[in-house]
C-alpha atoms as a PDB file:
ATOM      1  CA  UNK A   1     128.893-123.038 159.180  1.00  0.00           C
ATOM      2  CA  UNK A   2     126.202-120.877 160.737  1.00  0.00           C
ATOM      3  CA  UNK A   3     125.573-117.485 158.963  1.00  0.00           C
ATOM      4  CA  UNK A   4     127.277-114.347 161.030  1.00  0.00           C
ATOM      5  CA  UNK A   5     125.173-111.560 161.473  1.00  0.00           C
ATOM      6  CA  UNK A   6     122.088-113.039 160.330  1.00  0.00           C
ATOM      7  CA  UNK A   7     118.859-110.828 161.066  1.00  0.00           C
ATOM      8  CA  UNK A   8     117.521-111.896 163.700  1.00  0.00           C
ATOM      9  CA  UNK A   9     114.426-110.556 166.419  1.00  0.00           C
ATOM     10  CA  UNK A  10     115.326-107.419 168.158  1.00  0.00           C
ATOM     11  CA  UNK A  11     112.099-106.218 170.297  1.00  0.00           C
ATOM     12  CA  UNK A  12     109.296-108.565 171.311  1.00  0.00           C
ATOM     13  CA  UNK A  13     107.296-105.568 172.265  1.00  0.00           C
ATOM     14  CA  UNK A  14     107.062-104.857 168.188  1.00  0.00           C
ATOM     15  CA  UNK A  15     105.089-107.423 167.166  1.00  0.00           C
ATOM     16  CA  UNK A  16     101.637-106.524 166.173  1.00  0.00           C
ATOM     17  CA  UNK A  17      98.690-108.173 164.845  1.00  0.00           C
ATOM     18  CA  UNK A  18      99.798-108.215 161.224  1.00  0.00           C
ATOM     19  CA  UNK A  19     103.030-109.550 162.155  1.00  0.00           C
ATOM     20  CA  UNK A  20     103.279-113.320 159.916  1.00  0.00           C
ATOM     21  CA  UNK A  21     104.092-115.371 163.125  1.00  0.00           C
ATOM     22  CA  UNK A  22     101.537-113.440 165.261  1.00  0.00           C
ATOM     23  CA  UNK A  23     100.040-116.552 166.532  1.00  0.00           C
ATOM     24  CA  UNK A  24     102.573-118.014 168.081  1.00  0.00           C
ATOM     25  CA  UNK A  25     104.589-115.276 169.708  1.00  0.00           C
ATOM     26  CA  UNK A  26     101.487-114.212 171.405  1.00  0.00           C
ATOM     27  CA  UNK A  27     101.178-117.156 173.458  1.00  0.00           C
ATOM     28  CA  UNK A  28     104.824-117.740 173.514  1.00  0.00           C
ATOM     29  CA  UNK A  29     105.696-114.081 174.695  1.00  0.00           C
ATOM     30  CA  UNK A  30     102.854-114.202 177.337  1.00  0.00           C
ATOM     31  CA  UNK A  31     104.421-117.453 178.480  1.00  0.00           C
ATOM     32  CA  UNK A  32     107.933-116.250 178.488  1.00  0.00           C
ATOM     33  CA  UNK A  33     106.807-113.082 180.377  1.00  0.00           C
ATOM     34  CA  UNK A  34     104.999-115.015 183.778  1.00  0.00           C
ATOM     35  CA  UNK A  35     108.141-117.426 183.621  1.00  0.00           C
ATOM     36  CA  UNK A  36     110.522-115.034 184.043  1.00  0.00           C
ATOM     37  CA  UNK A  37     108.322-113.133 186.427  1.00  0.00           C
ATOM     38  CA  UNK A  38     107.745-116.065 188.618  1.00  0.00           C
ATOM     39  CA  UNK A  39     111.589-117.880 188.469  1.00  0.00           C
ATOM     40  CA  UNK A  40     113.822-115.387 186.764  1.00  0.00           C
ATOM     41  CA  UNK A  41     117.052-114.402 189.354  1.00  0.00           C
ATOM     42  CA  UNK A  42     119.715-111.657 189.609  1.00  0.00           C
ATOM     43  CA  UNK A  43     122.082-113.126 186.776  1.00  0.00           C
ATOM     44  CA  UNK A  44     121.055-114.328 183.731  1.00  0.00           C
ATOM     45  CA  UNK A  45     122.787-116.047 181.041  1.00  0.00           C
ATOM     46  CA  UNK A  46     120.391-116.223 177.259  1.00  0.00           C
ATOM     47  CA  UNK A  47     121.454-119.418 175.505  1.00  0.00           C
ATOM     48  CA  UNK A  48     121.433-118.655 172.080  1.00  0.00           C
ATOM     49  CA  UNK A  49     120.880-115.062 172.420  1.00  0.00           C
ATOM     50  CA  UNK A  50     120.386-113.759 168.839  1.00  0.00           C
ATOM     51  CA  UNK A  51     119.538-110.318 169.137  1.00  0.00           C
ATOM     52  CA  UNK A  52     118.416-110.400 172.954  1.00  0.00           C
ATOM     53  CA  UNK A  53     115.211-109.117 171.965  1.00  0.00           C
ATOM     54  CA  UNK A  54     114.097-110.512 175.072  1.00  0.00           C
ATOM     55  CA  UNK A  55     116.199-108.535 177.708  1.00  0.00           C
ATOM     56  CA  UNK A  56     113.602-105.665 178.526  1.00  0.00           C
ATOM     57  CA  UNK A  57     111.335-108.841 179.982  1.00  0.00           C
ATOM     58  CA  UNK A  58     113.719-109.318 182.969  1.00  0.00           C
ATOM     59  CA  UNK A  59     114.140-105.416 183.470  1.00  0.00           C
ATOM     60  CA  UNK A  60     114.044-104.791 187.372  1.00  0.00           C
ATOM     61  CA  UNK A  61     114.935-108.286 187.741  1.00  0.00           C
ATOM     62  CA  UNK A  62     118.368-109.088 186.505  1.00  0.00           C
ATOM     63  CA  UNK A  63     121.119-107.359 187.516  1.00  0.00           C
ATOM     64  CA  UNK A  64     123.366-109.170 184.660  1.00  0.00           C
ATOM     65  CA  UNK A  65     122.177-110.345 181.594  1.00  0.00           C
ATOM     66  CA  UNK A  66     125.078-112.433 179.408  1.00  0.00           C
ATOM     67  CA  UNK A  67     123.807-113.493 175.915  1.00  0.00           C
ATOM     68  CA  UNK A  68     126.169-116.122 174.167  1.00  0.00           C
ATOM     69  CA  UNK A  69     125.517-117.505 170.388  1.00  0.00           C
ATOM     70  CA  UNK A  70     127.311-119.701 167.713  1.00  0.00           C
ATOM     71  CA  UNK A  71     127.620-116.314 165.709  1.00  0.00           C
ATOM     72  CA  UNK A  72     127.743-112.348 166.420  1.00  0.00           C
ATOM     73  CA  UNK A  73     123.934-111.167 165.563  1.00  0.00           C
ATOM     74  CA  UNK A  74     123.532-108.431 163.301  1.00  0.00           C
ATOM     75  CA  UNK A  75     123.001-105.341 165.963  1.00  0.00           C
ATOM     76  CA  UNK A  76     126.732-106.905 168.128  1.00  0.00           C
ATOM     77  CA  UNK A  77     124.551-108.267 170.722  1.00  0.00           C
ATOM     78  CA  UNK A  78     126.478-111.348 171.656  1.00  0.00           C
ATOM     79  CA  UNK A  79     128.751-111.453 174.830  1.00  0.00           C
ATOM     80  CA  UNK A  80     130.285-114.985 174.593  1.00  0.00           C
ATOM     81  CA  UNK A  81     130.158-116.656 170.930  1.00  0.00           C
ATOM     82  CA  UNK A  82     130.568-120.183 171.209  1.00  0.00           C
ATOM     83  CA  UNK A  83     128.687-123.297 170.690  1.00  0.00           C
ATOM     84  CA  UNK A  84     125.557-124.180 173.548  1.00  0.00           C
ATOM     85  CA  UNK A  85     127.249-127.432 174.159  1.00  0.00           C
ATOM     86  CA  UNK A  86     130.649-125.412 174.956  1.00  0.00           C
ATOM     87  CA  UNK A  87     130.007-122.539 177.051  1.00  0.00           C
ATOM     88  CA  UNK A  88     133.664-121.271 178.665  1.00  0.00           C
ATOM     89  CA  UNK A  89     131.853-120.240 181.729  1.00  0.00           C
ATOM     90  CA  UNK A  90     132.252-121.582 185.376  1.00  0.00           C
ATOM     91  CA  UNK A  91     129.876-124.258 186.791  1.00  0.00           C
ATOM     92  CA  UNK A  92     127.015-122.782 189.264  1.00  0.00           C
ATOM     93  CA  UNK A  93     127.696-119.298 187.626  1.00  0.00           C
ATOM     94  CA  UNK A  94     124.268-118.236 186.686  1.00  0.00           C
ATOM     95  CA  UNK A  95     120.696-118.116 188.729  1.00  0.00           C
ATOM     96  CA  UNK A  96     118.209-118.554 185.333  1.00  0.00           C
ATOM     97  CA  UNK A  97     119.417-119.920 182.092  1.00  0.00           C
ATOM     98  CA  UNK A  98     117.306-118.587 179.192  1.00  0.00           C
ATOM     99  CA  UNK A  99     116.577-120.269 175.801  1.00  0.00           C
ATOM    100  CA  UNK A 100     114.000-119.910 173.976  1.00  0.00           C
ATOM    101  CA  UNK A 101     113.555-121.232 170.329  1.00  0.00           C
ATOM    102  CA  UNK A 102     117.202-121.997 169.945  1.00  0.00           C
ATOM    103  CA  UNK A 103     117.208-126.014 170.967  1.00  0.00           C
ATOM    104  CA  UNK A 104     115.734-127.433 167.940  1.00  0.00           C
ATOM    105  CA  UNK A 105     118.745-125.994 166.028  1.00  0.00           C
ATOM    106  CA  UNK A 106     121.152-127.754 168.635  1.00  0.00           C
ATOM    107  CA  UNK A 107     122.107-131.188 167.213  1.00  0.00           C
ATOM    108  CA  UNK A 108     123.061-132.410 170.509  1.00  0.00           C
ATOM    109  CA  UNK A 109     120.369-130.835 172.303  1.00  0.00           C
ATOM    110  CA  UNK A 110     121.103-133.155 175.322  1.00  0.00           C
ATOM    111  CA  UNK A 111     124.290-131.256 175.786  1.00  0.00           C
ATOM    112  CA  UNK A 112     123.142-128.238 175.909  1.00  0.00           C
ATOM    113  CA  UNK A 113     120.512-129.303 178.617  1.00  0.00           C
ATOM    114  CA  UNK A 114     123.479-130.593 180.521  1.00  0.00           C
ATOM    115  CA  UNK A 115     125.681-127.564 180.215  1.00  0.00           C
ATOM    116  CA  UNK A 116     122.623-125.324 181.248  1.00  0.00           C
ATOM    117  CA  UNK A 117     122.076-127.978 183.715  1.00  0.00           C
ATOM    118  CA  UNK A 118     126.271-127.029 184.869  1.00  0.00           C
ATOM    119  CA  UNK A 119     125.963-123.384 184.535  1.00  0.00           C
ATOM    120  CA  UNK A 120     122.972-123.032 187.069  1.00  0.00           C
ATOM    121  CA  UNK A 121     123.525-122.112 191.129  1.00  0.00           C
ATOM    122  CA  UNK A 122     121.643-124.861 193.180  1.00  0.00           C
ATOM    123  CA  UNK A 123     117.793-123.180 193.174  1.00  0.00           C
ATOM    124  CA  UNK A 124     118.179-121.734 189.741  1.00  0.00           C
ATOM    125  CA  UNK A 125     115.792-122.012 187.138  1.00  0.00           C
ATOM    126  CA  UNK A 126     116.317-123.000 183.587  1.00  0.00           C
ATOM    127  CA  UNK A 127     113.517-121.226 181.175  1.00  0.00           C
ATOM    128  CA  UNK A 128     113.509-122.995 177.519  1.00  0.00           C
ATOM    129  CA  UNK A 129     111.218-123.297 174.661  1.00  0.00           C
ATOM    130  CA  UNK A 130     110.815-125.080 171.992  1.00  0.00           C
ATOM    131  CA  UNK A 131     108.780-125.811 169.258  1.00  0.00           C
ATOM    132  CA  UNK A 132     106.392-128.995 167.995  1.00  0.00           C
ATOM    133  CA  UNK A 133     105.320-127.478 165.305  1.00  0.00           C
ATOM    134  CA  UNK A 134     107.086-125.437 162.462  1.00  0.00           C
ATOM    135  CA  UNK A 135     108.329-125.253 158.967  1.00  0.00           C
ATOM    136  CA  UNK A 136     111.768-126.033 158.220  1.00  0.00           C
ATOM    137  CA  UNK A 137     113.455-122.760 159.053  1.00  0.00           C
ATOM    138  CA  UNK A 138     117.601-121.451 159.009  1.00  0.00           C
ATOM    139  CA  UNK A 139     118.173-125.053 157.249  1.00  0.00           C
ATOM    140  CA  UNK A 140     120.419-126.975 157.247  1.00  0.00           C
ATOM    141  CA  UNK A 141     120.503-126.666 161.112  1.00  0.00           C
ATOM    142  CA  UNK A 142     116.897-127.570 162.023  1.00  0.00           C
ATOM    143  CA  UNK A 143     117.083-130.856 163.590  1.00  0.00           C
ATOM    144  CA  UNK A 144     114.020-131.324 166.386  1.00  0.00           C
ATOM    145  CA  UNK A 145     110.733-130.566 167.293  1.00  0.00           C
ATOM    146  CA  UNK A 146     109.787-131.363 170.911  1.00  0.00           C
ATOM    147  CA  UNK A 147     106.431-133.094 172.921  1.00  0.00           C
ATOM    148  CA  UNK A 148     105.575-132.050 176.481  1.00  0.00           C
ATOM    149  CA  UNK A 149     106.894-135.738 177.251  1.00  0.00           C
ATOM    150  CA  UNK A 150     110.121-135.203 175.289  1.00  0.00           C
ATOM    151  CA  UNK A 151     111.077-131.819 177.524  1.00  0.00           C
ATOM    152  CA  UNK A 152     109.843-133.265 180.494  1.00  0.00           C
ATOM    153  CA  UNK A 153     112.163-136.593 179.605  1.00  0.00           C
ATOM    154  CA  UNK A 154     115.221-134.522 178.462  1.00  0.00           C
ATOM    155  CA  UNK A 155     115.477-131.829 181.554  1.00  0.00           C
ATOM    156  CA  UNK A 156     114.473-134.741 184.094  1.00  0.00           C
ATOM    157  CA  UNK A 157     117.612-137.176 182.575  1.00  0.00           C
ATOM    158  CA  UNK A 158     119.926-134.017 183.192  1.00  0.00           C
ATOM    159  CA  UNK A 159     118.587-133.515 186.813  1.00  0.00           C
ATOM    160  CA  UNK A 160     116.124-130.900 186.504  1.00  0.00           C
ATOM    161  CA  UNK A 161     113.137-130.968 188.597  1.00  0.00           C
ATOM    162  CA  UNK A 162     110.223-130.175 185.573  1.00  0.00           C
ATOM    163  CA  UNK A 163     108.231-126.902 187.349  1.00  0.00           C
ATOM    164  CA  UNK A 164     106.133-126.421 184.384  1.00  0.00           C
ATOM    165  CA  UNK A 165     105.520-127.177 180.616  1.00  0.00           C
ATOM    166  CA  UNK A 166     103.384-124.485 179.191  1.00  0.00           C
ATOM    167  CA  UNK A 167     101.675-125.414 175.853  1.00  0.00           C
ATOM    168  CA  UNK A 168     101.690-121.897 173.829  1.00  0.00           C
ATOM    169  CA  UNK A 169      98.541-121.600 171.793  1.00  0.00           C
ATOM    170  CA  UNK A 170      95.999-124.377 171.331  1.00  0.00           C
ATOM    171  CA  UNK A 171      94.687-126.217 167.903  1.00  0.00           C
ATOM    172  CA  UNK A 172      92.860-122.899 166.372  1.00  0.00           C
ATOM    173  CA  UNK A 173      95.935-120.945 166.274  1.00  0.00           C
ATOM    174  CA  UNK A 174      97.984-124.019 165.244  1.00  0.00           C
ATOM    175  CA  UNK A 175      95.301-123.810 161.998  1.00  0.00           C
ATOM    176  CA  UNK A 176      95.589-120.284 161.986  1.00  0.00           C
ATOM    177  CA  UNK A 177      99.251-120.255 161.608  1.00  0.00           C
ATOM    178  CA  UNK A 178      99.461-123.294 158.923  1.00  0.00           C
ATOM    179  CA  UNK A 179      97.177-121.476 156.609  1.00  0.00           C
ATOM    180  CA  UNK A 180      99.956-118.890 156.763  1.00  0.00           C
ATOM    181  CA  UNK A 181     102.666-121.254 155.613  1.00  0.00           C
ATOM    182  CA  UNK A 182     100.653-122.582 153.078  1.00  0.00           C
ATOM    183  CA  UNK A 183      98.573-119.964 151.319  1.00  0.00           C
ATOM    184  CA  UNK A 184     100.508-118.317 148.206  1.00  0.00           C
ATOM    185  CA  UNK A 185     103.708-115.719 148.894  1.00  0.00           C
ATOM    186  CA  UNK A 186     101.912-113.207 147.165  1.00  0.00           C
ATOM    187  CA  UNK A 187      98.710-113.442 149.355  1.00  0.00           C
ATOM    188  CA  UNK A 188     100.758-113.728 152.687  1.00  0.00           C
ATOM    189  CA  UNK A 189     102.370-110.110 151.757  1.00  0.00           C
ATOM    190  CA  UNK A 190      99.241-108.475 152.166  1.00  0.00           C
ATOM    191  CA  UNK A 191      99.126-107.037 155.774  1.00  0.00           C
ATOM    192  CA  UNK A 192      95.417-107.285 155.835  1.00  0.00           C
ATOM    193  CA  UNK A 193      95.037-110.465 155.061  1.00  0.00           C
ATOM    194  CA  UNK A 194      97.841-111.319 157.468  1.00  0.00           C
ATOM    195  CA  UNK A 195      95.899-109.345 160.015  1.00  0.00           C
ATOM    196  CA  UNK A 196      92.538-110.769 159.297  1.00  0.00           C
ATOM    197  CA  UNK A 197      93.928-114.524 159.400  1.00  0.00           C
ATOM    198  CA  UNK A 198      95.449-113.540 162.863  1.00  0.00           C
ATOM    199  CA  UNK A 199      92.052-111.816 164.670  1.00  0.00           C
ATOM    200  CA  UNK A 200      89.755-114.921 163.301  1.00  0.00           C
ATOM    201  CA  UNK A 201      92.370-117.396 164.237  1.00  0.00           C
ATOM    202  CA  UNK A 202      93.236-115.768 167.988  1.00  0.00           C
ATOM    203  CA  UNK A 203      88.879-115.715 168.650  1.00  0.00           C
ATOM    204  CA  UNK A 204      88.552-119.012 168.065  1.00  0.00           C
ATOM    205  CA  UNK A 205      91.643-120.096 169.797  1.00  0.00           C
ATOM    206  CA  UNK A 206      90.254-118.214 172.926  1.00  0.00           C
ATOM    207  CA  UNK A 207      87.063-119.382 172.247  1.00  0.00           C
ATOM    208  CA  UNK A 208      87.455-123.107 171.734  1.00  0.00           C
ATOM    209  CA  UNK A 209      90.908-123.679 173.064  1.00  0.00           C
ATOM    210  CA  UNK A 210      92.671-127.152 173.038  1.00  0.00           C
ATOM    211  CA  UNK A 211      96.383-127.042 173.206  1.00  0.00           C
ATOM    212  CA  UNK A 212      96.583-131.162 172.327  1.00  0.00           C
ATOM    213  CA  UNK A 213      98.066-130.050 169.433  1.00  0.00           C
ATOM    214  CA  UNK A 214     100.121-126.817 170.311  1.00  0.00           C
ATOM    215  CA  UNK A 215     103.009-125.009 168.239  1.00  0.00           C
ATOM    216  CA  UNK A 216     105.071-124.343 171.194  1.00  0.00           C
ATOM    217  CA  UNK A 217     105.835-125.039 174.669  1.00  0.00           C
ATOM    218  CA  UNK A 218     107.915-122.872 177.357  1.00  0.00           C
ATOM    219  CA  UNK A 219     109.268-125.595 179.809  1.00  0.00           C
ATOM    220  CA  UNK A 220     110.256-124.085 183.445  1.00  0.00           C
ATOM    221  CA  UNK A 221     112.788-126.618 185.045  1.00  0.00           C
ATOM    222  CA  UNK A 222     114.858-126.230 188.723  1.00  0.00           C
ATOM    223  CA  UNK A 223     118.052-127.172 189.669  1.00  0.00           C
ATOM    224  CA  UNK A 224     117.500-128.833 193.535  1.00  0.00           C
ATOM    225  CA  UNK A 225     119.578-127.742 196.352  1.00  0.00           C
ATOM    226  CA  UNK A 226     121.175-130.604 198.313  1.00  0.00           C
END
């Protein structure tokens, strides 16, 4: 059973250099952001909503933003709760379906592709990310982590045509953000240290960057018209 009202992300535009998972939402947020400015449409559905701390992004775009989850969220944000293999929606009911770090806690991710695959007009977009690197997190129901072959594989199998993978953050921040995990509790509380960990790390990412091995990836993929 999935914990109700969990705390969960409520503002993306609140995260600051101190912040412990600076290094990834940077990339990740920037990625999120020229998605949605490039293939976002009028009505939006977020898969796996949480909090919707990502609604402001499609302000002036959507004219109807839906969030559904397994569970309420702790601020009442969630329209429809169900599970993202069971959405009691129509078919062709949405133009973008948004998910973002929700289908590694999916156990039958390939559902949820399909349904999202279901819910989409012909020409909508589906925006999803996912991670291929991470702790265990919101155990017991942590189940995948995800290549740029595996997305491109999974959306493709469901029908998608794969727009773009987008590999958030390269190897430096990757370091960056595993020193984080691993360095002692009582170190990690320190905001400066967080802070200086997250300038050195985010220099030398920019500096030397090599996403083969990446934390993230935001995956853009279309549904055809016929």
């Amino acid at each position: 059973m999935r914990t109700e009202n969990e705390i969960r992300l409520a503002d993306y535009n609140k995260i600051d250099k101190a912040d412990l998972y600076y290094l990834v939402y940077k990339p990740l947020i920037r990625d999120l952001e020229n998605s949605v400015k490039k293939y976002a449409g009028t009505r939006v559905l977020d898969l796996g909503c949480g909090n919707k701390p990502y609604e402001a992004m499609f302000s002036g775009i959507a004219k109807e933003y839906v969030g559904c989850d397994v569970v309420q969220s702790n601020m009442n944000k969630v329209d429809v709760i169900c599970e993202a293999t069971k959405i009691p929606l129509p078919d062709a009911s949405f133009d973008t379906v948004f998910s973002t770090q929700v289908i590694e806690h999916v156990e039958d991710h390939q559902a949820m592709v399909k349904e999202a695959f279901r819910l989409l007009k012909p020409g909508g977009h589906f925006i999803v990310s996912g991670p291929m690197y991470w702790h265990l997190h919101e155990e017991p129901h942590d189940f995948f982590r995800f290549t740029k072959h595996g997305f491109k594989y999974l959306l493709e199998k469901y029908g998608f045509t794969v727009i773009e993978i987008l590999p958030n953050g390269g190897k430096w921040a990757l370091m960056g953000q595993v020193i984080l995990h691993t360095v002692s509790a009582r170190l990690v509380r320190i905001k400066l240290y967080r802070r200086f960990v997250n300038t050195v790390f985010s220099y030398l990412d920019k500096r030397f960057y090599n996403d083969f091995n990446t934390m993230n990836y935001v995956v853009v993929g279309k549904k055809e018209i016929k």
